[in-house]
C-alpha atoms as a PDB file:
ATOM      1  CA  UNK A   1      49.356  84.633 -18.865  1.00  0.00           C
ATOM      2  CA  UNK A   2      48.246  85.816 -15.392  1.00  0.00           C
ATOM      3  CA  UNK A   3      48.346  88.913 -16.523  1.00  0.00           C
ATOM      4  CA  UNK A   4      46.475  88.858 -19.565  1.00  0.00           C
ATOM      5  CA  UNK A   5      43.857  86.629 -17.906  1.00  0.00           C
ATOM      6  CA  UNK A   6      42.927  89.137 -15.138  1.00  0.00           C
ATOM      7  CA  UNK A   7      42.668  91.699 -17.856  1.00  0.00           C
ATOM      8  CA  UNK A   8      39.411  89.609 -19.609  1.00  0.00           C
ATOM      9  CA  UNK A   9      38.177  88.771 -16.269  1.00  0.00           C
ATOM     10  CA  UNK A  10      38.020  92.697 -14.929  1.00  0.00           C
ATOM     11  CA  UNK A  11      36.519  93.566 -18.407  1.00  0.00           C
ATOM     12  CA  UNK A  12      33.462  91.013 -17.672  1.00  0.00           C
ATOM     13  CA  UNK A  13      33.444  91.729 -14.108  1.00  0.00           C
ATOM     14  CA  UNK A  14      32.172  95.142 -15.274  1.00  0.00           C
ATOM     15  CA  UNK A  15      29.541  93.560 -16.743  1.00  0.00           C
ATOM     16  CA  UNK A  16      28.140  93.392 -13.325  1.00  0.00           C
ATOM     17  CA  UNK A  17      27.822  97.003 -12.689  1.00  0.00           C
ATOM     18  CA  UNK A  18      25.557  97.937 -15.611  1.00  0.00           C
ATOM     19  CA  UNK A  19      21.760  98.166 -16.715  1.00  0.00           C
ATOM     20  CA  UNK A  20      20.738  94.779 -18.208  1.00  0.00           C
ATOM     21  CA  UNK A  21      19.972  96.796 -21.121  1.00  0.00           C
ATOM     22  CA  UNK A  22      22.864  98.273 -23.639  1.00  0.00           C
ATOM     23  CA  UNK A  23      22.819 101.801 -25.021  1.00  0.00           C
ATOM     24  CA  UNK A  24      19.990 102.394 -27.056  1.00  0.00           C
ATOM     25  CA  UNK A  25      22.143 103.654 -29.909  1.00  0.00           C
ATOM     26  CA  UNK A  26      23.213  99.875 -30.579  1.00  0.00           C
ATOM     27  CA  UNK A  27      22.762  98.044 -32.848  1.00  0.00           C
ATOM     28  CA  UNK A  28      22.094 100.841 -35.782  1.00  0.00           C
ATOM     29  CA  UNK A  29      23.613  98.086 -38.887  1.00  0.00           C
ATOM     30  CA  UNK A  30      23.992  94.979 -40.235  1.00  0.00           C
ATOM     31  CA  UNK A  31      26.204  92.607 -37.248  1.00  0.00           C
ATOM     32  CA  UNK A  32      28.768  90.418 -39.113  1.00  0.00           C
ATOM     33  CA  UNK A  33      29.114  86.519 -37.535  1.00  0.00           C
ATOM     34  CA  UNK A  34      32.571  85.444 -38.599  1.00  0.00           C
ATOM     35  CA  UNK A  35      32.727  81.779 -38.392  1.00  0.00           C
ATOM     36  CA  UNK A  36      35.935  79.489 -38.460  1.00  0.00           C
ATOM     37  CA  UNK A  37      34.091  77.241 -41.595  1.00  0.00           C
ATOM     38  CA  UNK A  38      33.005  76.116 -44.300  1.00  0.00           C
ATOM     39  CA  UNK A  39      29.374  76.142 -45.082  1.00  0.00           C
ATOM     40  CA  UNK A  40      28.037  72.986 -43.424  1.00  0.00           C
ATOM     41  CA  UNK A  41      30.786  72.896 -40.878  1.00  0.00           C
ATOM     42  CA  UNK A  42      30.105  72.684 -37.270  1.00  0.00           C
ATOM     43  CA  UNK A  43      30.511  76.022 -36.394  1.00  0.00           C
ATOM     44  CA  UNK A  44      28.774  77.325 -39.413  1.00  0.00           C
ATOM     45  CA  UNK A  45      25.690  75.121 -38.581  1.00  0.00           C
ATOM     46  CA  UNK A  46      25.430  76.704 -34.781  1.00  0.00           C
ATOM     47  CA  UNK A  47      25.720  80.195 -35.824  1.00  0.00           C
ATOM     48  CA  UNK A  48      22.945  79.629 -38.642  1.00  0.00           C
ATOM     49  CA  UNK A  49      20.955  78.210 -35.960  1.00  0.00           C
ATOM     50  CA  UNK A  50      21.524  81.063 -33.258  1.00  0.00           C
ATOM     51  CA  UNK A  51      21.829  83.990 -35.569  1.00  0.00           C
ATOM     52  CA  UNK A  52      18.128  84.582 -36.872  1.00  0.00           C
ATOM     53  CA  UNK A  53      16.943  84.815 -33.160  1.00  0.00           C
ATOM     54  CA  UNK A  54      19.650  86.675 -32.251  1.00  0.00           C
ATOM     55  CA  UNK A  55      19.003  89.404 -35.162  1.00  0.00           C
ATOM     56  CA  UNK A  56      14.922  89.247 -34.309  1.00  0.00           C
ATOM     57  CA  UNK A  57      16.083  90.195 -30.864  1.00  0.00           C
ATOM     58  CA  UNK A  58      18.458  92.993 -32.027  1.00  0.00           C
ATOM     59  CA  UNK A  59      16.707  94.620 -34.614  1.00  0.00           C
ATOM     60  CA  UNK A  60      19.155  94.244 -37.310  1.00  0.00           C
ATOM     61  CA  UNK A  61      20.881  91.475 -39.500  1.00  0.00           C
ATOM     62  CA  UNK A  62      23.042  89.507 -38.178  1.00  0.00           C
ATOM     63  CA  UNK A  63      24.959  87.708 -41.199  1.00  0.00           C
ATOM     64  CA  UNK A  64      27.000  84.593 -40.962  1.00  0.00           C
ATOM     65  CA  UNK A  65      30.902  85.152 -42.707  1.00  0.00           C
ATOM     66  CA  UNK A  66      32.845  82.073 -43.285  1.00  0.00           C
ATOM     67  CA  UNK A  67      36.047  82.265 -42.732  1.00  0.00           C
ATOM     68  CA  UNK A  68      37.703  78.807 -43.003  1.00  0.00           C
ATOM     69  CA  UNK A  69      41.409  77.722 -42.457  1.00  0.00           C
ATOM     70  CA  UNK A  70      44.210  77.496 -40.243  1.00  0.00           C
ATOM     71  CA  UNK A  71      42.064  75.326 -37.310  1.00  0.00           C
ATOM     72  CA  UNK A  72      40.127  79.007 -36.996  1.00  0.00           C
ATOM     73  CA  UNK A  73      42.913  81.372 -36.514  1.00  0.00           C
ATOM     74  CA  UNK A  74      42.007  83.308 -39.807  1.00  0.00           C
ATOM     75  CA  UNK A  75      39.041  83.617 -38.648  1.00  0.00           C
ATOM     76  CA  UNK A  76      39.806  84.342 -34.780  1.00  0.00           C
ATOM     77  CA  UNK A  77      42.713  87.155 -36.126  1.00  0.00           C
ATOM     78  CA  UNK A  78      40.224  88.745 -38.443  1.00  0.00           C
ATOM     79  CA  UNK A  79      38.133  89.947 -35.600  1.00  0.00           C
ATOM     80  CA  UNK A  80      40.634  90.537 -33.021  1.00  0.00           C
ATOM     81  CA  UNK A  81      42.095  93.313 -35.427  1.00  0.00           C
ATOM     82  CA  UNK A  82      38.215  94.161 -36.187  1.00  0.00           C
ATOM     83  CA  UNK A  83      36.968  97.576 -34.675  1.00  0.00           C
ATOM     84  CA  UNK A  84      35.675  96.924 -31.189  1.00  0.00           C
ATOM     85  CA  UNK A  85      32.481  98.310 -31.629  1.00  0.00           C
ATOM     86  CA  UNK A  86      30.170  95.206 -31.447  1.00  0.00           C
ATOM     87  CA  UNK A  87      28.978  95.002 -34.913  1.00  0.00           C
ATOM     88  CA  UNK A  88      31.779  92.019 -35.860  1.00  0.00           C
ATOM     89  CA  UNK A  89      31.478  88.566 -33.626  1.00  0.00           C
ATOM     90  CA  UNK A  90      33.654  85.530 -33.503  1.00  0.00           C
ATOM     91  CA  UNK A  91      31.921  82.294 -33.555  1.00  0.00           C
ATOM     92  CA  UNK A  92      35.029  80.573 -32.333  1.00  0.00           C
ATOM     93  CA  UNK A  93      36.055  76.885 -31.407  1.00  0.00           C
ATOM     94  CA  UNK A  94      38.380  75.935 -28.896  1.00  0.00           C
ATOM     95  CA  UNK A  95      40.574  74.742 -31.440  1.00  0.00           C
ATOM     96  CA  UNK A  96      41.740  78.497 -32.166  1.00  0.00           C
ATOM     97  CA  UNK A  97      41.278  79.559 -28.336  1.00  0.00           C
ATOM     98  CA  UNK A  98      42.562  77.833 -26.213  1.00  0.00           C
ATOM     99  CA  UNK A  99      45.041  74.886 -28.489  1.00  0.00           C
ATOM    100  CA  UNK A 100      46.787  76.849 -31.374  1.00  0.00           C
ATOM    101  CA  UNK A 101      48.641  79.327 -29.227  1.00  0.00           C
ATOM    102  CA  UNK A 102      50.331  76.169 -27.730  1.00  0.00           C
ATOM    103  CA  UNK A 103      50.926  75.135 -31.520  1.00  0.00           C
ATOM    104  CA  UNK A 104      52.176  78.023 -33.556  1.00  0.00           C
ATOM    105  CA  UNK A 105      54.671  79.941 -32.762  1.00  0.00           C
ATOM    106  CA  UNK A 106      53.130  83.418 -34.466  1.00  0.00           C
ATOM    107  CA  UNK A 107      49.688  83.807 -34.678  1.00  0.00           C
ATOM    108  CA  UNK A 108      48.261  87.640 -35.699  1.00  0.00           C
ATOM    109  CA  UNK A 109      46.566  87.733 -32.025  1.00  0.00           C
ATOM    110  CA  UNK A 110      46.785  86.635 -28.311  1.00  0.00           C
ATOM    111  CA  UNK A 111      43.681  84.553 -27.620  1.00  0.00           C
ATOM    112  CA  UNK A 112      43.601  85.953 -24.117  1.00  0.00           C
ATOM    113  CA  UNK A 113      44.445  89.462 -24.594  1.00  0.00           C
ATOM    114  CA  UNK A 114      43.067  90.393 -28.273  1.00  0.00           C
ATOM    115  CA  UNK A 115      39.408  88.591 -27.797  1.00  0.00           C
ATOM    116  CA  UNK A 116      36.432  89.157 -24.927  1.00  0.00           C
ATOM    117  CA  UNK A 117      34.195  86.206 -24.124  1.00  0.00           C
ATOM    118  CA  UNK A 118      30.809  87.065 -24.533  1.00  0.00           C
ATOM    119  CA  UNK A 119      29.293  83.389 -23.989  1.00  0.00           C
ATOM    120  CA  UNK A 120      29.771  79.909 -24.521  1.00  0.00           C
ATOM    121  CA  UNK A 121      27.353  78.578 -27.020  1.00  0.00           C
ATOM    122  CA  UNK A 122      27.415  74.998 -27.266  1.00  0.00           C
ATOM    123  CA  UNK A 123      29.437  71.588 -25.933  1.00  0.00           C
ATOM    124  CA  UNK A 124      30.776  69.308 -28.107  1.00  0.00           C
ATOM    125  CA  UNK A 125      31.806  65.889 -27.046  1.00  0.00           C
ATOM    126  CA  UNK A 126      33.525  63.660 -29.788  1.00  0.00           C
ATOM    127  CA  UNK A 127      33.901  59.741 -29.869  1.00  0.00           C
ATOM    128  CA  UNK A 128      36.191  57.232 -30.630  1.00  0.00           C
ATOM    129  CA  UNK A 129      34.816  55.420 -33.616  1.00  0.00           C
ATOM    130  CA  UNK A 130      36.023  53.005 -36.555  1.00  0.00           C
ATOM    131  CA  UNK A 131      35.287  51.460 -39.556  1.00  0.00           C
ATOM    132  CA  UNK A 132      33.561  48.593 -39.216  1.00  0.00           C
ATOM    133  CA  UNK A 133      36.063  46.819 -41.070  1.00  0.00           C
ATOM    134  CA  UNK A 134      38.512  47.067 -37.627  1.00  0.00           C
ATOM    135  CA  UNK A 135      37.708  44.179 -35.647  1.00  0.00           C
ATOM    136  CA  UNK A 136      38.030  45.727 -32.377  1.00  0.00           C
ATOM    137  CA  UNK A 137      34.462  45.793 -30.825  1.00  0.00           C
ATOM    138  CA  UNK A 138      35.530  47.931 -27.589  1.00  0.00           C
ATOM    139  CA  UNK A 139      38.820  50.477 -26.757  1.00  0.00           C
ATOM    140  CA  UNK A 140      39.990  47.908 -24.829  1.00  0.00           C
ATOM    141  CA  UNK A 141      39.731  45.214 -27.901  1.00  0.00           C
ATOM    142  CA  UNK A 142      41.185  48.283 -29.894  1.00  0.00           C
ATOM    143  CA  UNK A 143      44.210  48.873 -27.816  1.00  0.00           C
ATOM    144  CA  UNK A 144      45.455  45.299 -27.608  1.00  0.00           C
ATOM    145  CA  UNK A 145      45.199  45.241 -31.447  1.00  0.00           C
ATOM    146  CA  UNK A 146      46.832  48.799 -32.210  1.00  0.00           C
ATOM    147  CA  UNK A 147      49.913  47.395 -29.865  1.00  0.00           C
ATOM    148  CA  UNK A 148      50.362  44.322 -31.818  1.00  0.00           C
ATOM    149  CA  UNK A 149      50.368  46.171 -34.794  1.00  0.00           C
ATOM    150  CA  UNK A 150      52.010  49.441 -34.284  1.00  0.00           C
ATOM    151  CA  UNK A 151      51.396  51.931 -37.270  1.00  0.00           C
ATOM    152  CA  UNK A 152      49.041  50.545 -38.849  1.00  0.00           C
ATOM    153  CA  UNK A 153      46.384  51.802 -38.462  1.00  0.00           C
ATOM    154  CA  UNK A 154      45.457  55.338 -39.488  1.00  0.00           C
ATOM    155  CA  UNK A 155      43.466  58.022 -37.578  1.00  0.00           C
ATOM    156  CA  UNK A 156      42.035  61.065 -39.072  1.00  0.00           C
ATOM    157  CA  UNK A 157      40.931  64.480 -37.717  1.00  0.00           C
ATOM    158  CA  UNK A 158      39.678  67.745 -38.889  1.00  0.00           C
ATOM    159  CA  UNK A 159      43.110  69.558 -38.781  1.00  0.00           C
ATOM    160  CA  UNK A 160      46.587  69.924 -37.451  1.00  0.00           C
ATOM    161  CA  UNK A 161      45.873  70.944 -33.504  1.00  0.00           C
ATOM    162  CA  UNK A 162      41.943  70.561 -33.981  1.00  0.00           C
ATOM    163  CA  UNK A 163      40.227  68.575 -30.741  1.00  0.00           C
ATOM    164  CA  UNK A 164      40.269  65.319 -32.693  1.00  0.00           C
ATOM    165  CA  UNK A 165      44.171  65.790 -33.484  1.00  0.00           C
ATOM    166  CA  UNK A 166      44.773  66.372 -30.285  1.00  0.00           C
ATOM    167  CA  UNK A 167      42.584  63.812 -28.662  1.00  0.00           C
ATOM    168  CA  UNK A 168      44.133  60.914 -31.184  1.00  0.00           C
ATOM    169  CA  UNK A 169      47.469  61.782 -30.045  1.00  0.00           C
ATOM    170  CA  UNK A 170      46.645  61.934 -26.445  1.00  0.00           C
ATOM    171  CA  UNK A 171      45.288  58.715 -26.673  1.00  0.00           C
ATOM    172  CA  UNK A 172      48.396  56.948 -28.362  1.00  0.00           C
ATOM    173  CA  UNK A 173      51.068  59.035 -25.787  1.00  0.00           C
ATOM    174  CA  UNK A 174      48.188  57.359 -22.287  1.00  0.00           C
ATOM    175  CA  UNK A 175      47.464  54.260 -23.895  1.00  0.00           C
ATOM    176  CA  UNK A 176      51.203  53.369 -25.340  1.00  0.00           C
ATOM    177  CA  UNK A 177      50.335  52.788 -28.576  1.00  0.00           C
ATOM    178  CA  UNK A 178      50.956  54.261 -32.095  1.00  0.00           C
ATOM    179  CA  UNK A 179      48.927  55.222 -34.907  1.00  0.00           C
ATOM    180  CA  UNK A 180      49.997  57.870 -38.048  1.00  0.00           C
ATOM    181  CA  UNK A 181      47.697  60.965 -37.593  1.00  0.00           C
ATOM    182  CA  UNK A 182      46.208  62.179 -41.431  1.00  0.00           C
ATOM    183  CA  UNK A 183      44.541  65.592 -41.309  1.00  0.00           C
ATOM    184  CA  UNK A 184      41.664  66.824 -43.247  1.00  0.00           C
ATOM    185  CA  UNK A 185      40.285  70.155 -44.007  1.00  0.00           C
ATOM    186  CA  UNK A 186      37.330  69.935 -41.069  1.00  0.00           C
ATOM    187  CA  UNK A 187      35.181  67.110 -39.663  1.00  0.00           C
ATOM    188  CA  UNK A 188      33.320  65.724 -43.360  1.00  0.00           C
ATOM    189  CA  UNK A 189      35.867  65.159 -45.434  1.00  0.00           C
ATOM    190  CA  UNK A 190      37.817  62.743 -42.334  1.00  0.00           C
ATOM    191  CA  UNK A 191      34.527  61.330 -41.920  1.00  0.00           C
ATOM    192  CA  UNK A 192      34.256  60.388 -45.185  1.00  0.00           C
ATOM    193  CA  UNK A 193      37.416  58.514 -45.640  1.00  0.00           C
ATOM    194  CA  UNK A 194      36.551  56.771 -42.333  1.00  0.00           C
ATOM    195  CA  UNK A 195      33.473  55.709 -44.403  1.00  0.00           C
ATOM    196  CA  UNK A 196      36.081  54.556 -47.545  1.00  0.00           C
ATOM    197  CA  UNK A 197      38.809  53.023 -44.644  1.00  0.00           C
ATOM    198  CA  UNK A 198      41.424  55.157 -45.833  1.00  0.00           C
ATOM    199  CA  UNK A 199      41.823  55.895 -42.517  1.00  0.00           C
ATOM    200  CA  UNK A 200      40.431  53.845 -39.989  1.00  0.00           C
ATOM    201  CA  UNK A 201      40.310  55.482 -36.562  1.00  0.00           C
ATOM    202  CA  UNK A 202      38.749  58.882 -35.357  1.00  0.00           C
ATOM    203  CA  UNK A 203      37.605  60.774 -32.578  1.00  0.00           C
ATOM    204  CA  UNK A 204      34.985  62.585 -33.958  1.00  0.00           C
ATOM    205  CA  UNK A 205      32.803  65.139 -32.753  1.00  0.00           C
ATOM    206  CA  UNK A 206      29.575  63.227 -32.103  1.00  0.00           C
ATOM    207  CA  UNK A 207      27.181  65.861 -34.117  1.00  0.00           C
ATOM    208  CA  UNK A 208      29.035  64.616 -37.240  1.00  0.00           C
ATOM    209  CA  UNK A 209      28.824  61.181 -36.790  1.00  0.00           C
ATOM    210  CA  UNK A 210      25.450  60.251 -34.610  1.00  0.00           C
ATOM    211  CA  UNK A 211      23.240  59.392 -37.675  1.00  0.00           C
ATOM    212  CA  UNK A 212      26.124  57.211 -38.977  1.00  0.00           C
ATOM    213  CA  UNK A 213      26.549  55.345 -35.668  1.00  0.00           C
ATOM    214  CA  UNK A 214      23.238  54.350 -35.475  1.00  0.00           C
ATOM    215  CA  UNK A 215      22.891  53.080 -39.008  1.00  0.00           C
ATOM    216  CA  UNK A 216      25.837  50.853 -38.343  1.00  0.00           C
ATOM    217  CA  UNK A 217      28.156  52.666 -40.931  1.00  0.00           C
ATOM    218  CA  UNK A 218      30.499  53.177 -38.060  1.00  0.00           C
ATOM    219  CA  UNK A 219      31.275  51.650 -34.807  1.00  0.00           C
ATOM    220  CA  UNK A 220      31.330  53.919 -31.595  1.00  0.00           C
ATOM    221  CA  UNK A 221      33.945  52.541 -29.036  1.00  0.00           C
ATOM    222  CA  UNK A 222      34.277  55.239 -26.324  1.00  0.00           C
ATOM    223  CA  UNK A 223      32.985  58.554 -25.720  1.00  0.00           C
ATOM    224  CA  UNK A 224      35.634  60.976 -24.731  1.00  0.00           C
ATOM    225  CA  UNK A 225      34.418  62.830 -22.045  1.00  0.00           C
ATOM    226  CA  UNK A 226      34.006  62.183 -18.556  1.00  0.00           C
ATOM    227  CA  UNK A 227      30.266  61.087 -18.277  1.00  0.00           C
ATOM    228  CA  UNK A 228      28.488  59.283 -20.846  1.00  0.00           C
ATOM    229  CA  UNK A 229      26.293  61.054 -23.557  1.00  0.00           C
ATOM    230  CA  UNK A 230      22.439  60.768 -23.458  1.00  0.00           C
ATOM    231  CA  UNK A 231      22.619  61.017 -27.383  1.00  0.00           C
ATOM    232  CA  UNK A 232      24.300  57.156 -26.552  1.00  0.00           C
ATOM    233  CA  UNK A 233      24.320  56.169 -23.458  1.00  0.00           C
ATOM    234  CA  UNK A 234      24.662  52.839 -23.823  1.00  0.00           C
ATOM    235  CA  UNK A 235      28.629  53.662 -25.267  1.00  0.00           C
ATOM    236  CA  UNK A 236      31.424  53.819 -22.498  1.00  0.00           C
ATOM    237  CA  UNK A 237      33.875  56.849 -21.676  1.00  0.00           C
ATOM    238  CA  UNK A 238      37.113  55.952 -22.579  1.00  0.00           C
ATOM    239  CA  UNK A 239      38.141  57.048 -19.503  1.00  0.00           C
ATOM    240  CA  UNK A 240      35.949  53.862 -17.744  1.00  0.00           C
ATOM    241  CA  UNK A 241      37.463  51.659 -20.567  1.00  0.00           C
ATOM    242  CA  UNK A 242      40.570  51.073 -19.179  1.00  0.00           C
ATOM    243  CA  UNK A 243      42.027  54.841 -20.000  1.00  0.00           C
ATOM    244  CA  UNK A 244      41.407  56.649 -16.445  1.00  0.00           C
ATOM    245  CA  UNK A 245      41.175  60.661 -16.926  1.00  0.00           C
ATOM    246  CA  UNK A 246      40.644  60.238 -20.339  1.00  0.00           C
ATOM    247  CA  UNK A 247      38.686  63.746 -20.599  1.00  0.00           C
ATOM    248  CA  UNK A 248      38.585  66.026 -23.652  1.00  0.00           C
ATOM    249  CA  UNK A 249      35.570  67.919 -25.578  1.00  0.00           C
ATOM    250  CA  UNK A 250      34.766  70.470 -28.195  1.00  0.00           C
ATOM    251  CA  UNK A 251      33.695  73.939 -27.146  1.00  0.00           C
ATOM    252  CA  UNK A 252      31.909  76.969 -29.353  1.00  0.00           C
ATOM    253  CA  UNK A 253      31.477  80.562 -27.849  1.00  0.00           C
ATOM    254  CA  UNK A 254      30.803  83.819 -29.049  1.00  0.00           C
ATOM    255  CA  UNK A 255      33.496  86.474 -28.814  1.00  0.00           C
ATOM    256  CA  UNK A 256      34.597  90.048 -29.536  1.00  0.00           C
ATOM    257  CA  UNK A 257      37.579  92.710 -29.864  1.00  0.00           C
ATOM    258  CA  UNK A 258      38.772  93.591 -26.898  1.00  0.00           C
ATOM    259  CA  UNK A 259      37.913  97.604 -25.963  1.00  0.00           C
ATOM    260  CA  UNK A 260      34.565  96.581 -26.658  1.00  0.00           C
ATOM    261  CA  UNK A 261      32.091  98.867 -24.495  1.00  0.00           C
ATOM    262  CA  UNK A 262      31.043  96.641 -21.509  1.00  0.00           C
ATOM    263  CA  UNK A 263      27.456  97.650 -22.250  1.00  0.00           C
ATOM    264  CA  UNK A 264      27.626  95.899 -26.240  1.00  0.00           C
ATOM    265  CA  UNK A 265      28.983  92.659 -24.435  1.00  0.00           C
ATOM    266  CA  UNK A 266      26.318  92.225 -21.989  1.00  0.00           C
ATOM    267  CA  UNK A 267      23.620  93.058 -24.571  1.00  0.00           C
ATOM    268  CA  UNK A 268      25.225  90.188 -26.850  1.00  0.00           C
ATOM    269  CA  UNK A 269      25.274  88.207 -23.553  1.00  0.00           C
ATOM    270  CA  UNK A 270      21.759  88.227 -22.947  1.00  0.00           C
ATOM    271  CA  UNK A 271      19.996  88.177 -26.492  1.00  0.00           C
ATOM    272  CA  UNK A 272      22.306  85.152 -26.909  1.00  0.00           C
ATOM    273  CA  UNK A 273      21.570  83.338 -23.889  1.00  0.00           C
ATOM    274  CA  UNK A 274      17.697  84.419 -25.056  1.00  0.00           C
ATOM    275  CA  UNK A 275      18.312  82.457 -28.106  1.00  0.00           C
ATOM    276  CA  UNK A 276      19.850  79.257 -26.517  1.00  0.00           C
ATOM    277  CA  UNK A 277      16.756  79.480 -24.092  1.00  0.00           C
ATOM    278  CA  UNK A 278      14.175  78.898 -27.173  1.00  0.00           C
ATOM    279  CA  UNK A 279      12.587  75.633 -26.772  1.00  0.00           C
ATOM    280  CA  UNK A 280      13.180  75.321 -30.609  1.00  0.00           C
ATOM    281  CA  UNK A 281      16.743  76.430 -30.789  1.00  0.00           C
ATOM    282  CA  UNK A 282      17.465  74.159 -27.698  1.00  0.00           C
ATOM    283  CA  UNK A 283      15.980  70.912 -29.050  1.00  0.00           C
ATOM    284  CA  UNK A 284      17.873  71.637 -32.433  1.00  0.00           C
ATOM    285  CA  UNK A 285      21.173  71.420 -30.560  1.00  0.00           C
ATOM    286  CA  UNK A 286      20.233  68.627 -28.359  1.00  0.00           C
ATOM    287  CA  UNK A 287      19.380  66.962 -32.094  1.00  0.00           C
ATOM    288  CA  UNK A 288      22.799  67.392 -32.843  1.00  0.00           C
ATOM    289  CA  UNK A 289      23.706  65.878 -29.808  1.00  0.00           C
ATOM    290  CA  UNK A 290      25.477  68.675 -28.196  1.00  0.00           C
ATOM    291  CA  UNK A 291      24.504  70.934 -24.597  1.00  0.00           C
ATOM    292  CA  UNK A 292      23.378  74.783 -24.873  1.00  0.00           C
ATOM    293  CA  UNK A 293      25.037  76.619 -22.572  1.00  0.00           C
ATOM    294  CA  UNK A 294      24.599  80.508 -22.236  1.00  0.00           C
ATOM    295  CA  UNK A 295      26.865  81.027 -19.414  1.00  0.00           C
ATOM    296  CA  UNK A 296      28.117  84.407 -18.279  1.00  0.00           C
ATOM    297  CA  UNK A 297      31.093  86.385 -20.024  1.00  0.00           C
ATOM    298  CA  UNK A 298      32.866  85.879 -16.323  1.00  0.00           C
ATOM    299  CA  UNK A 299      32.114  82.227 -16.265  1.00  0.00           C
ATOM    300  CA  UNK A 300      33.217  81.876 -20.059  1.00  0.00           C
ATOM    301  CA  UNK A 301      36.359  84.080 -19.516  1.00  0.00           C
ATOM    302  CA  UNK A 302      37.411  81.372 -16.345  1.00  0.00           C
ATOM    303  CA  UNK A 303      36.741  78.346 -18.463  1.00  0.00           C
ATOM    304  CA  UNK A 304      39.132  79.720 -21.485  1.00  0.00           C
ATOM    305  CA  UNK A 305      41.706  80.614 -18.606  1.00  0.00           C
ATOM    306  CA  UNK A 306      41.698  77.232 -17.351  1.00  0.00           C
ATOM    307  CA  UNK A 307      41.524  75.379 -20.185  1.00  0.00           C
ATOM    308  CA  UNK A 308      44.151  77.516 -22.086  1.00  0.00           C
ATOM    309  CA  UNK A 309      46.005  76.140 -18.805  1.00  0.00           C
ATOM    310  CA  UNK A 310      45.447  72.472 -19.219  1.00  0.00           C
ATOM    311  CA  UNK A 311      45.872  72.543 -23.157  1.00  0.00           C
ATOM    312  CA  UNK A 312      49.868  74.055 -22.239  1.00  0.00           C
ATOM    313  CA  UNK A 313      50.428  71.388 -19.861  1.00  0.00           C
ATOM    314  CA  UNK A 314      49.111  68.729 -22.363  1.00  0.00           C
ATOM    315  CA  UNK A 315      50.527  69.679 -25.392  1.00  0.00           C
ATOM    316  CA  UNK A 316      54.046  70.206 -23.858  1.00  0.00           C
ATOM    317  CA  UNK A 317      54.083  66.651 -22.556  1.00  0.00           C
ATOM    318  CA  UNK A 318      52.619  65.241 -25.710  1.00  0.00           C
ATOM    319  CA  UNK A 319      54.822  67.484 -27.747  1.00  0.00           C
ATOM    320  CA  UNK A 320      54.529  70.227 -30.281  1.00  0.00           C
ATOM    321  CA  UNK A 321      56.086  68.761 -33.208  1.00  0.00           C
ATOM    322  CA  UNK A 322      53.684  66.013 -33.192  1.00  0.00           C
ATOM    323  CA  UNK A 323      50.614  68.543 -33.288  1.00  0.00           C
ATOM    324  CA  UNK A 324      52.116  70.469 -36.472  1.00  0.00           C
END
């Protein structure tokens, strides 16, 4: 893993050494935005939002390709065997970066080896919230209740190893409780059987459940990062409820195929960060209660490293089979 990290971090360090501005030959076509969803999805709804400033600034179309399933490894495979030439992007999750390699034991690429950071778009936190039907009116109110009733209640995420899988099962190994996990196929549909209570728990990214917070549909417990979210700051961390180091989050970023020229990436870099810089663009993701960043590809390349770290650790001492 060493190994394959230093590899992405000497390809952006080279980033360094170059013109701020790519080969003029580039872009000459249409750039393709693969995206790990659905119409409407998450993902989808970032790259629709960064893609017509980013093809303004490049001169040429950049078109949004959704390529759903398999918590983003279709998706995240497609372009790693894509020709490294800049004119095919990943908007990836860190579902497929830096969790599923820890889950499945083939997947068609090596997260670390086969894809180049380019820049981290967005953060995502994600909440604990419940129907209203569960009395529980805080996570510690929740916990006592989940322990005297052990399996009962259900909680839902957007996939087998997405961030709200994970974080629900982190949550039951810390907190010594037990609830049965039921995945969906992405963030809606578990949100709307958390609306029906056929499930009753999930932790949610906050962009998919805000508006539905604050209409009372659902109740917000705990936020599950390590700070508290201006979208809500009046809601706890989990961590501060009785959970200490509760810390997890939702991550999107822009990659490529590795071998891409040095010069392509930094061009990408900087129309993107461009585009999360637009006072319009910036205040549509803070609407959606998430953070532009628009970091470097070195700084993106050393958060994936570590992270891909922490997600081993984790998901070894929660164990695989109850991620799959």
């Amino acid at each position: 893993m060493k190994k394959l990290f230093a590899l992405t971090v000497a390809t952006c360090l080279t980033l360094t050494s170059i013109t701020a501005h790519a080969d003029d030959t580039y872009p000459q076509q249409t750039i393709r935005l693969v995206v790990p969803a659905s119409p409407g999805g998450g993902a989808d709804s970032i790259a629709r939002l960064v893609s017509p400033g980013l093809s303004a600034s490049l001169g040429q179309p950049v078109v949004v390709d959704n390529k759903a399933g398999a918590s983003g490894t279709i998706a995240g495979g497609l372009v790693a065997k894509s020709k490294p030439n800049g004119y095919t992007l990943l908007m990836a999750q860190s579902t497929s970066i830096v969790i599923a390699p820890h889950i499945y034991e083939q997947l068609s690429y090596n997260t670390l080896k086969d894809l180049v950071p380019v820049t981290q778009v967005i953060r995502v936190p994600n909440i604990l919230v419940v129907n209203p039907q569960v009395p529980a009116k805080t996570v510690a109110e929740f916990i006592s209740l989940a322990k005297a009733k052990p399996g009962v209640f259900n909680f839902g995420s957007a996939g087998i190893g997405s961030p709200s899988h994970v974080a629900g099962e982190m949550f039951d190994k810390q907190t010594n409780i037990k609830m049965m996990h039921v995945p969906y196929q992405g963030s809606g549909p578990a949100v709307i059987a958390l609306l029906a209570n056929q499930i009753q728990v999930m932790f949610a990214p906050i962009t998919a459940v805000l508006p539905l917070i604050k209409s009372n549909k659902l109740r917000a417990l705990g936020v599950t990062t390590i700070a508290r979210q201006s979208a809500l700051p009046e809601i706890p961390t989990i961590a501060e409820s009785g959970v200490p180091g509760f810390d997890i989050n939702s991550w999107f970023g822009i990659f490529v195929p590795a071998g891409t020229p040095p010069d392509i990436i930094a061009r990408l870099n900087r129309d993107i960060v461009q585009v999360l810089k637009d006072p319009r663009v910036a205040s549509a993701i803070a609407q959606q209660a998430s953070q532009p960043v628009g970091n470097t590809p070195q700084e993106f390349a050393t958060l994936v490293h570590n992270e891909n770290q922490q997600f081993a650790t984790l998901i070894k001492d929660i164990g695989t089979q109850a991620l799959r």
